[in-house]
Protein backbone atom coordinates (compact mmCIF):
# COMPACT_ATOMS: atom_id res chain seq x y z
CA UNK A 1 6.63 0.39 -9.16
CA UNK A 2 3.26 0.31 -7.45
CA UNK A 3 1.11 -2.38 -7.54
CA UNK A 4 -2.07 -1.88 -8.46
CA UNK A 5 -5.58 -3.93 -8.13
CA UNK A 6 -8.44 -3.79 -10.41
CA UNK A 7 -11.73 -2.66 -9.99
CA UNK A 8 -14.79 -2.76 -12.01
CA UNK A 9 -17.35 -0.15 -11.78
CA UNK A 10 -20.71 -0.01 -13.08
CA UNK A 11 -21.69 3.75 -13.98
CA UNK A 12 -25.15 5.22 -16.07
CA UNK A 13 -24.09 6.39 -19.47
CA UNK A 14 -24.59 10.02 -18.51
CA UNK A 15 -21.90 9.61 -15.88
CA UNK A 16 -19.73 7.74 -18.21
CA UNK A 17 -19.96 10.12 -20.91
CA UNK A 18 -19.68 13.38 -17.92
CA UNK A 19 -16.61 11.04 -17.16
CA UNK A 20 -14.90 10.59 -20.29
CA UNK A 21 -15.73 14.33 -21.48
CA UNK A 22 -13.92 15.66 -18.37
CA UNK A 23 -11.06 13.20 -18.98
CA UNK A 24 -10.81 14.57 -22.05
CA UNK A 25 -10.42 18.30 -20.74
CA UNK A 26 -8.01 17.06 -18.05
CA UNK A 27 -5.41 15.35 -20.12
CA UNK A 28 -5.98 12.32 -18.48
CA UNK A 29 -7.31 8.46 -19.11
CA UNK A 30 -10.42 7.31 -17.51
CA UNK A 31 -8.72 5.46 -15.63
CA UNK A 32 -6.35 8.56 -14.35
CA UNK A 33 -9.21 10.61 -13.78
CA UNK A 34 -11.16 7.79 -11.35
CA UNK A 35 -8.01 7.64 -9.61
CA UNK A 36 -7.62 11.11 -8.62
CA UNK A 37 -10.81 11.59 -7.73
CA UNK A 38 -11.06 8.25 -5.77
CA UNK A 39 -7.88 9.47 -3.59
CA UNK A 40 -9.02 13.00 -3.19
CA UNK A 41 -12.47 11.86 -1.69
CA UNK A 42 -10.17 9.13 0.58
CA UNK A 43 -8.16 12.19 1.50
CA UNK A 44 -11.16 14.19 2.22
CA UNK A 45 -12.72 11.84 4.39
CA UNK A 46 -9.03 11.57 6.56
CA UNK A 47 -9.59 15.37 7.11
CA UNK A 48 -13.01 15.31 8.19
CA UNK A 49 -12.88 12.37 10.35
CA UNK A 50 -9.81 13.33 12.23
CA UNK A 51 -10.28 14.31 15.96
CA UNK A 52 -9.94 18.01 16.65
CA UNK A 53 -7.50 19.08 18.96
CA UNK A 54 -8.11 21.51 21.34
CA UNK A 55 -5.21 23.53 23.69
């Protein structure tokens, strides 16, 4: 199993409720959803920031 930290994040109630609507539609916890969308913008970054290479 993989061990996991905690993390507390302040949001505006808009977001939180955009948040926990879209959870909702997803399947998914909160918690899931932050997650995913946490490592896909980690992932992103990786892509962009990776050197091009040129033949």
């Amino acid at each position: 199993m993989t061990n996991k930290r905690d993390l507390r994040l302040r949001v505006s109630e808009k977001l939180y409720a955009e948040l926990m609507q879209w959870s909702a539609e997803e399947l998914r916890s909160m918690n899931g959803l932050v997650e995913y969308l946490l490592t896909e913008a980690v992932r992103k970054r990786k892509r962009t920031s990776e050197p091009e290479h040129k033949e």
